[in-house]
C-alpha atoms as a PDB file:
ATOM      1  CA  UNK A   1      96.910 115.060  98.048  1.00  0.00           C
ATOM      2  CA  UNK A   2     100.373 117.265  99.134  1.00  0.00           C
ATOM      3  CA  UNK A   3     103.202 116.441 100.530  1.00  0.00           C
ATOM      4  CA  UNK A   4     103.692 116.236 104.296  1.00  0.00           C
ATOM      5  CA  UNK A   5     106.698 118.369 104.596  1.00  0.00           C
ATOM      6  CA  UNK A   6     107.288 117.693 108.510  1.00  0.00           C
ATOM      7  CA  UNK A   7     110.036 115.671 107.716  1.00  0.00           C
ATOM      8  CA  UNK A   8     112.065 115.226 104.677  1.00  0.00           C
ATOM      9  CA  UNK A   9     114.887 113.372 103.428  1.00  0.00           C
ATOM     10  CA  UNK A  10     118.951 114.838 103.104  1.00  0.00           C
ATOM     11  CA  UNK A  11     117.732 115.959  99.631  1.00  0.00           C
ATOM     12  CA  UNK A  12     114.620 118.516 100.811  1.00  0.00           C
ATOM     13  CA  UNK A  13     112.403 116.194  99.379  1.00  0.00           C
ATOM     14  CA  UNK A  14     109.448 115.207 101.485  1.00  0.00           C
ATOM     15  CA  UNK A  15     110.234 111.668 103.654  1.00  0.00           C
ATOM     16  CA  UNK A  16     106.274 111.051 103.239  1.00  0.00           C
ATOM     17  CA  UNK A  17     103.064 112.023 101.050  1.00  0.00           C
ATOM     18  CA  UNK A  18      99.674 111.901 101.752  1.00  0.00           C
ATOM     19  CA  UNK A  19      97.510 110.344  99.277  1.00  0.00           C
ATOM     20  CA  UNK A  20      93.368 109.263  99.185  1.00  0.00           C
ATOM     21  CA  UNK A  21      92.793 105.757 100.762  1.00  0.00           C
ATOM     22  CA  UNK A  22      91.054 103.700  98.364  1.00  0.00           C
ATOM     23  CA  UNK A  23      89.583 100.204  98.580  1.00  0.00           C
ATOM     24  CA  UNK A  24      92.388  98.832  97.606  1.00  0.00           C
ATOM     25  CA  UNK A  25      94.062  99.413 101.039  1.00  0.00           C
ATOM     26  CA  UNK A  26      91.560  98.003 103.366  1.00  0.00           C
ATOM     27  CA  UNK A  27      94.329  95.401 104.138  1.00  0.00           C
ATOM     28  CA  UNK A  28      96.778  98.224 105.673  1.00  0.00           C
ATOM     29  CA  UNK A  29      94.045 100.202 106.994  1.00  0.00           C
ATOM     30  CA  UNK A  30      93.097  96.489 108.953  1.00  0.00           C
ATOM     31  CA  UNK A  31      96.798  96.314 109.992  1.00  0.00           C
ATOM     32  CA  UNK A  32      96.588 100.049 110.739  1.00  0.00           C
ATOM     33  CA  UNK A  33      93.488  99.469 112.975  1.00  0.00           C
ATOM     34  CA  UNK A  34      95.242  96.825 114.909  1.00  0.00           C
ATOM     35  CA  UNK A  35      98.329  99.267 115.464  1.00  0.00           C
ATOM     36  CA  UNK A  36      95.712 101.718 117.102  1.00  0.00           C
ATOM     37  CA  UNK A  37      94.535  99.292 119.338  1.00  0.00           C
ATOM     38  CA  UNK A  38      98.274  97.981 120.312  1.00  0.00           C
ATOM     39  CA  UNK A  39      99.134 101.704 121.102  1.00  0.00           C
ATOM     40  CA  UNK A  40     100.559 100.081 124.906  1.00  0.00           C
ATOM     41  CA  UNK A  41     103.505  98.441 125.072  1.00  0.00           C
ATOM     42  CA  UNK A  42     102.265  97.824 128.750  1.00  0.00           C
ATOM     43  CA  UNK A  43      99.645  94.955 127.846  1.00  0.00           C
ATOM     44  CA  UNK A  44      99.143  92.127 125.461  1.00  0.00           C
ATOM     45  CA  UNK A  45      98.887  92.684 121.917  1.00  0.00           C
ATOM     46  CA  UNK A  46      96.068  91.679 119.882  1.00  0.00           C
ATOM     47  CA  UNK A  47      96.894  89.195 117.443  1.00  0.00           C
ATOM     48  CA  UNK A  48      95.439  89.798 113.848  1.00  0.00           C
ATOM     49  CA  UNK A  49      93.354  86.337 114.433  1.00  0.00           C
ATOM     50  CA  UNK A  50      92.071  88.180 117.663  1.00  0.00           C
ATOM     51  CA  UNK A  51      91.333  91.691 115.733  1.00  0.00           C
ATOM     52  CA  UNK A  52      88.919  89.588 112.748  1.00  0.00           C
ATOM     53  CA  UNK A  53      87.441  87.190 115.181  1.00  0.00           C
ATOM     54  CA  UNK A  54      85.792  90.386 117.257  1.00  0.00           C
ATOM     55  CA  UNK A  55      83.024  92.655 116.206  1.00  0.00           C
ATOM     56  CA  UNK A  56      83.841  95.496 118.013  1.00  0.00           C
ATOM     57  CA  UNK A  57      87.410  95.658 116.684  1.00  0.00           C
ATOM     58  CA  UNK A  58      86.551  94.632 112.876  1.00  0.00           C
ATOM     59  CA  UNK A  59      83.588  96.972 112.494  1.00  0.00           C
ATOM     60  CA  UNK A  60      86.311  99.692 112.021  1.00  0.00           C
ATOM     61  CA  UNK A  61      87.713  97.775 108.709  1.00  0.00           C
ATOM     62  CA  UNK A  62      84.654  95.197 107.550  1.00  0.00           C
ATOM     63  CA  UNK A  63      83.388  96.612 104.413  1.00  0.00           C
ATOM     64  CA  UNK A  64      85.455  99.689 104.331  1.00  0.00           C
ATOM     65  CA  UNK A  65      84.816 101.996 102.535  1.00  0.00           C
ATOM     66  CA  UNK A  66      80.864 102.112 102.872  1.00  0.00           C
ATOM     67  CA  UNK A  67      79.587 105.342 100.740  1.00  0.00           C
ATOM     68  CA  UNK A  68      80.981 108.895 102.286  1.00  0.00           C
ATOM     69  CA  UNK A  69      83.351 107.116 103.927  1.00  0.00           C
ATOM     70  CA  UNK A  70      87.110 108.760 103.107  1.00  0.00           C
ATOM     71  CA  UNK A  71      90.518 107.721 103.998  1.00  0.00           C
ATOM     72  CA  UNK A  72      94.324 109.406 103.420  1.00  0.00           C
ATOM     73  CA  UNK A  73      97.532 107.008 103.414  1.00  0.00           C
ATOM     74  CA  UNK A  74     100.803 108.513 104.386  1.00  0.00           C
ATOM     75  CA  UNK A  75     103.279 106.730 102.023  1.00  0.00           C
ATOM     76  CA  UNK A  76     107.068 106.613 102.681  1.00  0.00           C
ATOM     77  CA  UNK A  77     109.481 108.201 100.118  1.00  0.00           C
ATOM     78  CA  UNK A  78     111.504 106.368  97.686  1.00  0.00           C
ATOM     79  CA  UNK A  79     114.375 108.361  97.353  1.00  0.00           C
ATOM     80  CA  UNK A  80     117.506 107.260  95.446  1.00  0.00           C
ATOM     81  CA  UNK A  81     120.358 106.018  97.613  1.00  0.00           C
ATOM     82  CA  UNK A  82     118.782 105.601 100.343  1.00  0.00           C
ATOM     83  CA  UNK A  83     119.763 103.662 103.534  1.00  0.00           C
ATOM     84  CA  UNK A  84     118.046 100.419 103.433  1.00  0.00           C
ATOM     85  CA  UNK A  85     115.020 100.788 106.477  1.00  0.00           C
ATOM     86  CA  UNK A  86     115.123 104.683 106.023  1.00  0.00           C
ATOM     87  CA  UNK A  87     111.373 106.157 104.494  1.00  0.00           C
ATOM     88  CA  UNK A  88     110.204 102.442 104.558  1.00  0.00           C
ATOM     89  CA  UNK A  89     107.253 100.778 104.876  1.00  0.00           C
ATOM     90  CA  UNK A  90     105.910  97.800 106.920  1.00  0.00           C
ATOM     91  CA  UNK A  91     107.907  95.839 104.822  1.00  0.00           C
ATOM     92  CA  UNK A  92     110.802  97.802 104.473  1.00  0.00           C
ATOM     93  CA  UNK A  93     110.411  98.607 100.902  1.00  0.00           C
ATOM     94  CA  UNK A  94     110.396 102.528 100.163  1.00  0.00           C
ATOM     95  CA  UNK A  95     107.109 103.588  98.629  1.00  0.00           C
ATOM     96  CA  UNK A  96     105.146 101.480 101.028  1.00  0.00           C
ATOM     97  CA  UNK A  97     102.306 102.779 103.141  1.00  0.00           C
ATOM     98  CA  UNK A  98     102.919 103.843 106.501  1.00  0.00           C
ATOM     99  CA  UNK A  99     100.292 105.409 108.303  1.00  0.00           C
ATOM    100  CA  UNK A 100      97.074 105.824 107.839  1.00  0.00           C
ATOM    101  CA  UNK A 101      93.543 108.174 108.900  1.00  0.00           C
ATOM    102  CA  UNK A 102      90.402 107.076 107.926  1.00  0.00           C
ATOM    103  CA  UNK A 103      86.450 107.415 108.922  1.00  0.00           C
ATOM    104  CA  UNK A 104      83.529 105.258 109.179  1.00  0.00           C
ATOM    105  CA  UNK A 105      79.995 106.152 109.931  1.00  0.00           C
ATOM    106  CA  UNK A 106      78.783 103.882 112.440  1.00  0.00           C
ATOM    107  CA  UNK A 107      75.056 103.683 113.182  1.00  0.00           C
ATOM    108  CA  UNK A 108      73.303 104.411 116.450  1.00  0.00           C
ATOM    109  CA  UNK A 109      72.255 100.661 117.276  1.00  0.00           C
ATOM    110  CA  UNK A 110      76.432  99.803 116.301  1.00  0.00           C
ATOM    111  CA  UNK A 111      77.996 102.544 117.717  1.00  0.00           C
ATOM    112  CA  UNK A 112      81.862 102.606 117.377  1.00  0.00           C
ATOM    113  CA  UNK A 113      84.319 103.787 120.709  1.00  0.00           C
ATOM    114  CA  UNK A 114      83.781 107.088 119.539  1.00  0.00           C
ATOM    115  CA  UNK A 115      80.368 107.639 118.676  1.00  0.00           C
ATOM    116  CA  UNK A 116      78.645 110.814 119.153  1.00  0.00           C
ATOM    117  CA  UNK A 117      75.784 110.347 116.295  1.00  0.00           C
ATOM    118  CA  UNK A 118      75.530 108.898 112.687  1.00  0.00           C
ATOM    119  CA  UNK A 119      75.897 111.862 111.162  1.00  0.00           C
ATOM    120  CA  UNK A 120      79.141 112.653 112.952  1.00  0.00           C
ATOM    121  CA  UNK A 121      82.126 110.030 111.681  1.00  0.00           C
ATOM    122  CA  UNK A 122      84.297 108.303 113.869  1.00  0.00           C
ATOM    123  CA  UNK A 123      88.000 108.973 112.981  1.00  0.00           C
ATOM    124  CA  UNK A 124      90.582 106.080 113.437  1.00  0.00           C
ATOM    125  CA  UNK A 125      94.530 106.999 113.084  1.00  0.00           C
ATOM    126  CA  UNK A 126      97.407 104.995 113.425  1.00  0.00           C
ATOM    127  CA  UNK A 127     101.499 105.625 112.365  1.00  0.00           C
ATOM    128  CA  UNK A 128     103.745 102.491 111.639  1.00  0.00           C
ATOM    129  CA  UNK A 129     105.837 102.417 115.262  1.00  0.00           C
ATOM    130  CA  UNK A 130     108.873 103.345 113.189  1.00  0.00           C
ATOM    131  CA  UNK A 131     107.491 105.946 111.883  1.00  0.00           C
ATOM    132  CA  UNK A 132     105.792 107.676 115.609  1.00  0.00           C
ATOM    133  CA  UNK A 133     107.536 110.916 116.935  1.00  0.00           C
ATOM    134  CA  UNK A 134     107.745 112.536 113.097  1.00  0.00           C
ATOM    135  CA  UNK A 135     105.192 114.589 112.399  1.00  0.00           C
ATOM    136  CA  UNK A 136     103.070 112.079 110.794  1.00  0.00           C
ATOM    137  CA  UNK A 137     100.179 111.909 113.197  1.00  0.00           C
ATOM    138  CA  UNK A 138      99.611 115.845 112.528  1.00  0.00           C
ATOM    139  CA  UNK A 139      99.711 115.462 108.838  1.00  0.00           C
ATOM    140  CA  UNK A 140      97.188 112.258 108.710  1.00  0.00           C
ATOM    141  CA  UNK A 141      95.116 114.220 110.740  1.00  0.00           C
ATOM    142  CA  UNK A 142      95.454 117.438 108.416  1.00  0.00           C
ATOM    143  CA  UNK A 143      95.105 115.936 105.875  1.00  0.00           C
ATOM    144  CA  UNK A 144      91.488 113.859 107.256  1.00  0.00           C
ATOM    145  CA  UNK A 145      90.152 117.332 107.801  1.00  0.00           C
ATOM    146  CA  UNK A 146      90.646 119.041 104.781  1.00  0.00           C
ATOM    147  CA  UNK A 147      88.893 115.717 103.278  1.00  0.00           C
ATOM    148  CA  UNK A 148      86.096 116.491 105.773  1.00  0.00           C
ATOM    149  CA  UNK A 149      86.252 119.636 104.785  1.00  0.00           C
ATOM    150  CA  UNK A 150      85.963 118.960 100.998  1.00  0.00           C
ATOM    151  CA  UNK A 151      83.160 116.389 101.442  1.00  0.00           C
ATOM    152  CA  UNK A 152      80.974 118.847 103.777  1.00  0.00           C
ATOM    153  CA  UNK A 153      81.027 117.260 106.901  1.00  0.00           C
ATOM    154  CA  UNK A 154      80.853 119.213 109.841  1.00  0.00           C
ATOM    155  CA  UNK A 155      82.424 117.486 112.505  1.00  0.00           C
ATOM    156  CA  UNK A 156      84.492 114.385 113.399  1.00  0.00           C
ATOM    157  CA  UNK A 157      84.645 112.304 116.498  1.00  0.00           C
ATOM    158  CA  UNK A 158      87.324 109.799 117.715  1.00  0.00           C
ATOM    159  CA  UNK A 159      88.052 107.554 121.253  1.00  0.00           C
ATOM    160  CA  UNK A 160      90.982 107.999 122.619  1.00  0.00           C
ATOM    161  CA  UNK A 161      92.880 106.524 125.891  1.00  0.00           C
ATOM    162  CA  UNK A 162      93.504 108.834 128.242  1.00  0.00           C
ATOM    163  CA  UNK A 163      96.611 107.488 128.670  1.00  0.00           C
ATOM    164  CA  UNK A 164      97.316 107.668 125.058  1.00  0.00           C
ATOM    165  CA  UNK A 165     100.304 110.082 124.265  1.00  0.00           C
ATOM    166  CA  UNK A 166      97.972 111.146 120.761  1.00  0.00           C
ATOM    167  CA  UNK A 167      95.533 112.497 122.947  1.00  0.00           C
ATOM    168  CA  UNK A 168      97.970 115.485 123.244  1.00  0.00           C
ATOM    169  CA  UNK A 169      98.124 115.517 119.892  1.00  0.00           C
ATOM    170  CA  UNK A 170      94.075 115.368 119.136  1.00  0.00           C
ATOM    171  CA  UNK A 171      93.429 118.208 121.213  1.00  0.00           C
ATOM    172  CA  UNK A 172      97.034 120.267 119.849  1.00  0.00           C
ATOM    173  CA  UNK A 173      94.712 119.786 116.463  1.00  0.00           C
ATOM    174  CA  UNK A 174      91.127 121.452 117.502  1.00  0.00           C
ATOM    175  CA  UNK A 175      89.732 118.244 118.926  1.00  0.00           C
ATOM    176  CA  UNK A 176      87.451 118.710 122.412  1.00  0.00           C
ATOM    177  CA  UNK A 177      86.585 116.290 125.001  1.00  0.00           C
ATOM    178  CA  UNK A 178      82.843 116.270 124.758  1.00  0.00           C
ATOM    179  CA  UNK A 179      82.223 112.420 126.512  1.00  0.00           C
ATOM    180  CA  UNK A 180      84.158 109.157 127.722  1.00  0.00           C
ATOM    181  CA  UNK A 181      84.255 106.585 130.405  1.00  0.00           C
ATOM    182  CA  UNK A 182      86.821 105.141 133.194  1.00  0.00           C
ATOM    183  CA  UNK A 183      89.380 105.060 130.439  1.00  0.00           C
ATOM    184  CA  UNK A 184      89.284 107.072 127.243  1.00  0.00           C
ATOM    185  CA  UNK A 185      87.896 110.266 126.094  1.00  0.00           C
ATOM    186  CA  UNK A 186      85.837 110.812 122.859  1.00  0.00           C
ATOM    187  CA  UNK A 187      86.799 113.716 121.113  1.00  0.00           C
ATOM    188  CA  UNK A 188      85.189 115.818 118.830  1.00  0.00           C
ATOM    189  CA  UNK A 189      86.597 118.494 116.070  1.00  0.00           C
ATOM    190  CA  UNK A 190      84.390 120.878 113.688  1.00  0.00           C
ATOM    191  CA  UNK A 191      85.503 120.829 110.631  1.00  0.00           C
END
């Protein structure tokens, strides 16, 4: 993919790139998924145990990717002399994954939080809390489109909380309130 140049290290060299999921991440993107969902510091957070052992929240990762269904990891730079924790991962290694945008298309009788119709997909994004406030959200989500883009799909959809600080964010980025209930919004953007 390109380089997300929103924020870069002392040498000009991008802090992050974007790169194509693959299957080989499904175990970030399932750590990812749980980050979404923990977005409040205000409540309890789901344990890992919690996020497998319910439908709902699994259905996101299970069996991901199904065909047509695209992903982009943000990964952190690995630059030279680096301050140990700074462009790190999870783990705090550098090189690591650290956010992450993907889609599923979720059938009408298993709809996902933001389903609008099967041939709409539902976008999930999530940024490593370290990583929040640096321009990362905005380049997963760039960076989902022009995949969208590339693969001919017309629109996107996601579920957001309305008191979500992304939701700002989502609609900053060309994506519309079309539907929701007491709590969250979905959202959809044409690609």
């Amino acid at each position: 993919m390109h380089p997300a140049n929103s924020d870069r290290t002392g040498s000009g060299r991008p802090a992050h790139t974007l790169r194509a999921a693959t299957a080989e991440d499904a175990g970030f993107i399932a750590e990812m998924t749980l980050e979404a969902f923990n977005w409040s510091p205000d409540r309890p957070a789901f344990t890992l145990e919690q996020f497998w052992a319910d439908p709902a929240l699994r259905k996101y990762v299970e069996g991901w990717p199904a065909p047509g269904e695209q992903g982009v990891v943000a990964v952190a730079g690995d630059e030279p002399g680096d301050e140990p924790g700074d462009d790190a991962g999870l783990d705090g290694s550098p090189g690591r994954p650290v956010g992450a945008a993907w889609w599923r298309c979720f059938p009408a009788d298993r709809p996902g939080y933001g389903f609008v119709a099967e041939d709409v997909p539902e976008v999930s994004i999530a940024v490593a809390p370290d990583w929040r406030g640096r321009g990362l959200g905005r380049a997963l989500i760039r960076g989902i489109v022009d995949q969208a883009r590339a693969a001919g799909v017309p629109r996107l959809s996601l579920s957001v909380e309305r008191a979500n600080h992304a939701a700002r964010l989502y609609a900053a980025e060309g994506f519309e309130i079309v539907g929701g209930d007491e709590n969250a919004d979905t959202m959809v953007r044409k690609v």
